[in-house]
C-alpha atoms as a PDB file:
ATOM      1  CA  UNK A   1       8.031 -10.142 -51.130  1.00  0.00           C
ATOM      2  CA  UNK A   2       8.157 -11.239 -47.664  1.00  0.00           C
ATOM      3  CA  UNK A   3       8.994 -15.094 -46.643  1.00  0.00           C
ATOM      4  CA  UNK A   4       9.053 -17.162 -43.893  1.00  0.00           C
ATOM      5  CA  UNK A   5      13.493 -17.791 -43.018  1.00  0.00           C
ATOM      6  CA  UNK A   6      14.286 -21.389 -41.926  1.00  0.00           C
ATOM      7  CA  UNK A   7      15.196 -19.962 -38.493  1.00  0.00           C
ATOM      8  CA  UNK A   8      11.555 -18.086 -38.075  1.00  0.00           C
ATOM      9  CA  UNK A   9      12.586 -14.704 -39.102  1.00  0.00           C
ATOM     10  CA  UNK A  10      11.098 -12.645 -41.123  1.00  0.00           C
ATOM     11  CA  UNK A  11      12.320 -11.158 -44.598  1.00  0.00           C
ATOM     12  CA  UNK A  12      10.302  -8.418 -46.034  1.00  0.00           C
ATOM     13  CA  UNK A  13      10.639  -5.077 -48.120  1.00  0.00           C
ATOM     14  CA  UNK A  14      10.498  -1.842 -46.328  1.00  0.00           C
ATOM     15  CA  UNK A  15       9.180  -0.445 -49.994  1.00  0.00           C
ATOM     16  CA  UNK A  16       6.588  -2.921 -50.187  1.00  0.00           C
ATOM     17  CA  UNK A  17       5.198  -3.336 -46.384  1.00  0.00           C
ATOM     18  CA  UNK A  18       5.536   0.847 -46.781  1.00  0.00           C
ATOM     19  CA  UNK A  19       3.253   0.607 -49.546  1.00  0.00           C
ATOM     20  CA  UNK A  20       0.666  -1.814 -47.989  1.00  0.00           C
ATOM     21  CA  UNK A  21       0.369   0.243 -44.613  1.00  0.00           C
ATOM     22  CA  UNK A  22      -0.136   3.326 -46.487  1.00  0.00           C
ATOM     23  CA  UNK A  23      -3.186   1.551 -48.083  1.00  0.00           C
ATOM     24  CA  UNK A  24      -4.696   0.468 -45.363  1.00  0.00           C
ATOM     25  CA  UNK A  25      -4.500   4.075 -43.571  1.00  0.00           C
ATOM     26  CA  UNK A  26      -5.990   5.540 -46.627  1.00  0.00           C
ATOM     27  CA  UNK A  27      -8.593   3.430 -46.616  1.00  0.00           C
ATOM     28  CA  UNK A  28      -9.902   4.527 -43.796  1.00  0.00           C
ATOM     29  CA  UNK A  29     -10.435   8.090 -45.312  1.00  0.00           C
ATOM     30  CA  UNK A  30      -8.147  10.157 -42.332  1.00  0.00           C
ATOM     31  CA  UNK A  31      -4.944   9.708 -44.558  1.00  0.00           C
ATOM     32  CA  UNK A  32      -3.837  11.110 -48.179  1.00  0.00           C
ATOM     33  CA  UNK A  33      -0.729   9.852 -49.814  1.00  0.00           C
ATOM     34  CA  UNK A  34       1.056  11.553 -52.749  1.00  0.00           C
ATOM     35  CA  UNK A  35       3.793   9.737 -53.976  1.00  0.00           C
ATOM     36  CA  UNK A  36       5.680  11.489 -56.796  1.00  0.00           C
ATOM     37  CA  UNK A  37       3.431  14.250 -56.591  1.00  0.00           C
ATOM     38  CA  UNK A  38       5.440  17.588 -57.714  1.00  0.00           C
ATOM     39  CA  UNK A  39       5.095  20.450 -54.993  1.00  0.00           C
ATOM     40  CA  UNK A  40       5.650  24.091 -55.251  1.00  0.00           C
ATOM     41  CA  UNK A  41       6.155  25.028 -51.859  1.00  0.00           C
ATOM     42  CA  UNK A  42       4.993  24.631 -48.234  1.00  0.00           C
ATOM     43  CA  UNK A  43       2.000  26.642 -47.015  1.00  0.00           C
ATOM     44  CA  UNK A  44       2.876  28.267 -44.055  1.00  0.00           C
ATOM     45  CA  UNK A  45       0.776  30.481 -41.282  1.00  0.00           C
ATOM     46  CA  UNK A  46       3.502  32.211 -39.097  1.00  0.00           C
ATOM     47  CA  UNK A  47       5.873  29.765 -38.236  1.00  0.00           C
ATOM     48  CA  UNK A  48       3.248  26.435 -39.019  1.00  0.00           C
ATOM     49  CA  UNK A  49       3.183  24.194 -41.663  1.00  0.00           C
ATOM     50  CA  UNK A  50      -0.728  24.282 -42.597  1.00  0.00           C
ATOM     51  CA  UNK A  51       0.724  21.889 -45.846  1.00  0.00           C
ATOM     52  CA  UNK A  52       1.607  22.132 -49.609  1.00  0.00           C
ATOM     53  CA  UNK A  53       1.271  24.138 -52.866  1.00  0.00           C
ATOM     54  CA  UNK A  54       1.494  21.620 -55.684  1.00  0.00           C
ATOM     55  CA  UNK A  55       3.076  22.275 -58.461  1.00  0.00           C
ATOM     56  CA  UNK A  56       1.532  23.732 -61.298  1.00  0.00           C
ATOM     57  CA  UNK A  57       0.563  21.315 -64.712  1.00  0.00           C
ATOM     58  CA  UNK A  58       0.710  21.979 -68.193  1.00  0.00           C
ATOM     59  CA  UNK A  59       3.295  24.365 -68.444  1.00  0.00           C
ATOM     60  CA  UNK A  60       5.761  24.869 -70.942  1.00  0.00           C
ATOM     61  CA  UNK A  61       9.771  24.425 -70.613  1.00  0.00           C
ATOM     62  CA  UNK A  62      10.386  28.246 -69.148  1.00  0.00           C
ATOM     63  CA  UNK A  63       7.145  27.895 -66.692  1.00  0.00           C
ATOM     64  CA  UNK A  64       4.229  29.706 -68.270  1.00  0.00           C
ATOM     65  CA  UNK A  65       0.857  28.769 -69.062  1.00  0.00           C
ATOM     66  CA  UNK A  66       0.290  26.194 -71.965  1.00  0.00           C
ATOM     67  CA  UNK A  67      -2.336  24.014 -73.511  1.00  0.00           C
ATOM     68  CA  UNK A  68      -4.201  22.703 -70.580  1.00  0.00           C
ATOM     69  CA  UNK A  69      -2.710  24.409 -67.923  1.00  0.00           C
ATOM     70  CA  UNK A  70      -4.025  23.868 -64.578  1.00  0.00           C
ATOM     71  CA  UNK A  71      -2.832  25.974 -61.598  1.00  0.00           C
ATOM     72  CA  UNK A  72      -1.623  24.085 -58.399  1.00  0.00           C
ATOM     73  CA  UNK A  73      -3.862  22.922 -55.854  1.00  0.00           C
ATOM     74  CA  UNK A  74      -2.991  23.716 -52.248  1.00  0.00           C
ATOM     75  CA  UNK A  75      -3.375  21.065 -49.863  1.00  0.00           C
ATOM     76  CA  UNK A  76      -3.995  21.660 -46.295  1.00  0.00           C
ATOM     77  CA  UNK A  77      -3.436  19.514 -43.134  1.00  0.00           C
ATOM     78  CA  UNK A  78      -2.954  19.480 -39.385  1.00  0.00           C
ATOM     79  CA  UNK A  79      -0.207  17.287 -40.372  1.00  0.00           C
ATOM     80  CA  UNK A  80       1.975  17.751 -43.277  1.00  0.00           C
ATOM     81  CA  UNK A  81       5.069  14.762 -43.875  1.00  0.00           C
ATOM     82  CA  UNK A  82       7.224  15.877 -46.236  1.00  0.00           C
ATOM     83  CA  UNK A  83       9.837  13.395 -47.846  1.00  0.00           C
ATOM     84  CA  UNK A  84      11.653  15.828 -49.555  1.00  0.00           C
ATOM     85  CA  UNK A  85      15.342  15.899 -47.665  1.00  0.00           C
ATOM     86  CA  UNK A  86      17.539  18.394 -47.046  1.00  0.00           C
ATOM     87  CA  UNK A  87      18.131  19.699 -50.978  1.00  0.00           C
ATOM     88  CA  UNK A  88      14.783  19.152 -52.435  1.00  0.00           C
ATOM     89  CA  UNK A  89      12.974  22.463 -52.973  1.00  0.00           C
ATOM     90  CA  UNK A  90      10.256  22.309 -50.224  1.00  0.00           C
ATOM     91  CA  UNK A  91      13.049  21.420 -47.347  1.00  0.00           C
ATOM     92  CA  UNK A  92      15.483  24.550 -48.511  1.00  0.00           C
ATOM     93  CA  UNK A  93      12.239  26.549 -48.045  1.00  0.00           C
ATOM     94  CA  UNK A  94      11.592  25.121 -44.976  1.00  0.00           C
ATOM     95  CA  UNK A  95      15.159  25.917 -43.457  1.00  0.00           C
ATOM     96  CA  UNK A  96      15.106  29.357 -45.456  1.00  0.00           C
ATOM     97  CA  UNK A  97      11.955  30.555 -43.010  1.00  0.00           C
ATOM     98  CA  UNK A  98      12.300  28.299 -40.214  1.00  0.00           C
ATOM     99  CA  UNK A  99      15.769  27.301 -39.556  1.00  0.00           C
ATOM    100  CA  UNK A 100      17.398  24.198 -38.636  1.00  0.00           C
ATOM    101  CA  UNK A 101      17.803  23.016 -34.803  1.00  0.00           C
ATOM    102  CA  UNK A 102      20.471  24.862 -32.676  1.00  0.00           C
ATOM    103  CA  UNK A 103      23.102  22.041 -32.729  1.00  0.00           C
ATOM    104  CA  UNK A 104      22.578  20.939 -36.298  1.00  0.00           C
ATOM    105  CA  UNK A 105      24.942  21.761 -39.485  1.00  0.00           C
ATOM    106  CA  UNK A 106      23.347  22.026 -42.893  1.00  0.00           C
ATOM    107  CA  UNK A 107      25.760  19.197 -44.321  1.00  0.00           C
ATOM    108  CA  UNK A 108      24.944  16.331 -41.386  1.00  0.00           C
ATOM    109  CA  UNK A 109      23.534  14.348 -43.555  1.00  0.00           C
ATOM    110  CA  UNK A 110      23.796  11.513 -46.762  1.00  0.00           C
ATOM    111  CA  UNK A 111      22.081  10.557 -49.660  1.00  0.00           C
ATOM    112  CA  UNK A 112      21.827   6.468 -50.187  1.00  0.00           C
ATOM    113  CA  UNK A 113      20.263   4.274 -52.076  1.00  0.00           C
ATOM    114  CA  UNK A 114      19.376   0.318 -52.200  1.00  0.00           C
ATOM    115  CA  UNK A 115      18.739  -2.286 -54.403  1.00  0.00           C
ATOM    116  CA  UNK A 116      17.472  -5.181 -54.039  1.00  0.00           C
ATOM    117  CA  UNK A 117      18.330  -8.132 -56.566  1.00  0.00           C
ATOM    118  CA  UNK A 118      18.206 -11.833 -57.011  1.00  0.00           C
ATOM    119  CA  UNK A 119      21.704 -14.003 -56.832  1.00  0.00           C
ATOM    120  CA  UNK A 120      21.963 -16.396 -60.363  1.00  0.00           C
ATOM    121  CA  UNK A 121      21.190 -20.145 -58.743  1.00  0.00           C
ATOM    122  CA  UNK A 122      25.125 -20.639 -58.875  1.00  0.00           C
ATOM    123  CA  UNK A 123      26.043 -18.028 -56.848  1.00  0.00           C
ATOM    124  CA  UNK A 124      28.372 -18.984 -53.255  1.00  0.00           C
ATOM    125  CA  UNK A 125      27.084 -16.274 -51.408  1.00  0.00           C
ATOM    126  CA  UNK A 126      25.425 -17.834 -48.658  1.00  0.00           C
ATOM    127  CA  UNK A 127      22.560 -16.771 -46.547  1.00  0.00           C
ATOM    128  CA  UNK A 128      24.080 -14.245 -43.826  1.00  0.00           C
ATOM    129  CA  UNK A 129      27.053 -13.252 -45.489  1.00  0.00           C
ATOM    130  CA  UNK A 130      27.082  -9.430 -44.391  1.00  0.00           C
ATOM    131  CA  UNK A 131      29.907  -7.141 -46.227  1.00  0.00           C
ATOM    132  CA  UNK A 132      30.266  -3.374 -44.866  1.00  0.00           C
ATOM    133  CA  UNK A 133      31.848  -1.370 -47.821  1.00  0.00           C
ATOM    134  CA  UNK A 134      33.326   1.465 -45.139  1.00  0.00           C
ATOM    135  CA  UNK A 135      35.542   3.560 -47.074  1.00  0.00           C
ATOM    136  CA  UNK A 136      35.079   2.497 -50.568  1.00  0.00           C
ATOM    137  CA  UNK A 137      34.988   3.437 -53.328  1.00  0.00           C
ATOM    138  CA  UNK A 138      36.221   6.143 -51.789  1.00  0.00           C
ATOM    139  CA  UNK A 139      37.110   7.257 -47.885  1.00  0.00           C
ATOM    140  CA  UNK A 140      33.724   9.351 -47.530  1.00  0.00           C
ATOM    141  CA  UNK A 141      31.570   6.691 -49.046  1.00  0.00           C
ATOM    142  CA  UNK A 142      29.762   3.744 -46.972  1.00  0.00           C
ATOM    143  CA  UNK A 143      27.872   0.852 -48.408  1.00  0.00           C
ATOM    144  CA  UNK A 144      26.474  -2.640 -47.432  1.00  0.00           C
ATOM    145  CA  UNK A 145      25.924  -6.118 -48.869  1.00  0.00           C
ATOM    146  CA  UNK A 146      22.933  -8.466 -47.108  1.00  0.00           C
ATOM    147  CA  UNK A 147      22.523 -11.950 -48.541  1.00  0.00           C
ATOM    148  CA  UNK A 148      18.801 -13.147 -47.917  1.00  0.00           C
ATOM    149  CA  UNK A 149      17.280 -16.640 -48.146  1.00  0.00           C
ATOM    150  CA  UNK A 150      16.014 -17.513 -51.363  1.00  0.00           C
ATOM    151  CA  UNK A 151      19.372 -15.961 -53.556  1.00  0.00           C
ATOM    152  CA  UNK A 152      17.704 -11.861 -52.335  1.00  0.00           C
ATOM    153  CA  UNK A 153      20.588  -9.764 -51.880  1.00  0.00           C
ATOM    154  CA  UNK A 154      20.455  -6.503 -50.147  1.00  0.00           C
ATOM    155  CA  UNK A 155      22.828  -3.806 -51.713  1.00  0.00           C
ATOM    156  CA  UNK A 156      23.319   0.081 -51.007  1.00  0.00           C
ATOM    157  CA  UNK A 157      25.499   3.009 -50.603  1.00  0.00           C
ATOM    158  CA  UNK A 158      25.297   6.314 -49.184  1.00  0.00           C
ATOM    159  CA  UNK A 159      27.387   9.049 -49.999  1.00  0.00           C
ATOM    160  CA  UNK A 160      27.838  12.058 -47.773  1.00  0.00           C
ATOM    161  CA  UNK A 161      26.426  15.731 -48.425  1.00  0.00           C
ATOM    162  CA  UNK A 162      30.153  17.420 -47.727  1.00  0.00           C
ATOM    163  CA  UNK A 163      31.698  15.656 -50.956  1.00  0.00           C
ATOM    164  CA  UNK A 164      29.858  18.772 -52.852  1.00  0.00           C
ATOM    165  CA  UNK A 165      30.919  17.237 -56.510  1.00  0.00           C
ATOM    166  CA  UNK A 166      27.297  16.746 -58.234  1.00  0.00           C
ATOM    167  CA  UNK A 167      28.387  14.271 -60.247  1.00  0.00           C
ATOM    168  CA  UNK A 168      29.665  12.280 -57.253  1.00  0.00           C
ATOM    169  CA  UNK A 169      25.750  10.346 -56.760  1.00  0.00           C
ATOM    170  CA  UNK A 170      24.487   7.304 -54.836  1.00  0.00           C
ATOM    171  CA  UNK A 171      23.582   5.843 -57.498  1.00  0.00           C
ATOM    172  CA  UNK A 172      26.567   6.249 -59.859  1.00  0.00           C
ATOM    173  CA  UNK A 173      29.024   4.595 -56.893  1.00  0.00           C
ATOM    174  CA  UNK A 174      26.183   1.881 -56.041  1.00  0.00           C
ATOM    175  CA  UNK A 175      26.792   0.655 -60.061  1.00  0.00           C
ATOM    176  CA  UNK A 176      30.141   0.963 -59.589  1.00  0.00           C
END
């Protein structure tokens, strides 16, 4: 929720105010968003993304055809965003045909995560207090720490792509 601070500012969540603007653009009938929508691959003509191949529903556990099976829809766009990240199956295939930028490594980059959660009315975190969390729990990981008005505490972690252990996740060292 976003509130007014007793300075002026202005607290809001990306997740939310994400959320309404992608409303409002759909509204008006030139955007489609698909959150959480599984995708196959990318469409591509040449070396242009023309969009998306979603994935296909109603299949069972190896893949094939089941009760109700529907085949995926392709999706076509002059403008395909894909939030899929380095790993995820459409940006391997991506890199696979088109290749990363001269100048950029495979493993430049992090996966993080953030919560946001409410202080209990006793807490002495004050308003401001800003903790960095640069080499813990261990020397490759970053995190953060945001106290908000209001007892809303901003909390995250991002753990690099080059520690290569898959049990080694965001979210397992942001509980931590």
């Amino acid at each position: 929720p976003a509130f007014l601070h007793k300075h002026g500012g202005l607290v809001l969540s990306i997740g939310q105010f994400n959320q309404w603007v992608g409303s409002q653009l759909m509204a008006t009938g030139l955007v489609q968003i698909w959150p959480g929508t599984p995708v196959s691959e990318p469409l591509l003509l040449g070396m242009r993304v023309e969009g998306l191949r979603l994935a296909d529903q109603g299949v069972d556990k190896s893949g094939a055809p089941a009760e109700g099976f529907m085949p995926g829809m392709d999706v076509r766009a002059p403008l395909t965003v894909v939030g899929d990240g380095p790993v995820g199956q459409i940006g391997q295939a991506l890199d696979k045909k088109l290749g990363l930028p001269n100048g950029h490594a495979h493993r430049e980059w992090a996966l993080g995560m953030k919560f946001v959660i409410e202080l209990p009315e006793d807490s002495e975190l004050q308003p401001g207090t800003v903790w960095h969390t640069f080499g813990y729990p261990e020397p490759e990981i970053f995190g953060f720490l945001y106290v908000h008005p209001d007892r809303l505490v901003s909390v995250g972690i991002f753990v690099p792509s080059w520690l290569g252990d898959p049990s080694r996740t965001a979210y397992r060292y942001l509980q931590h």
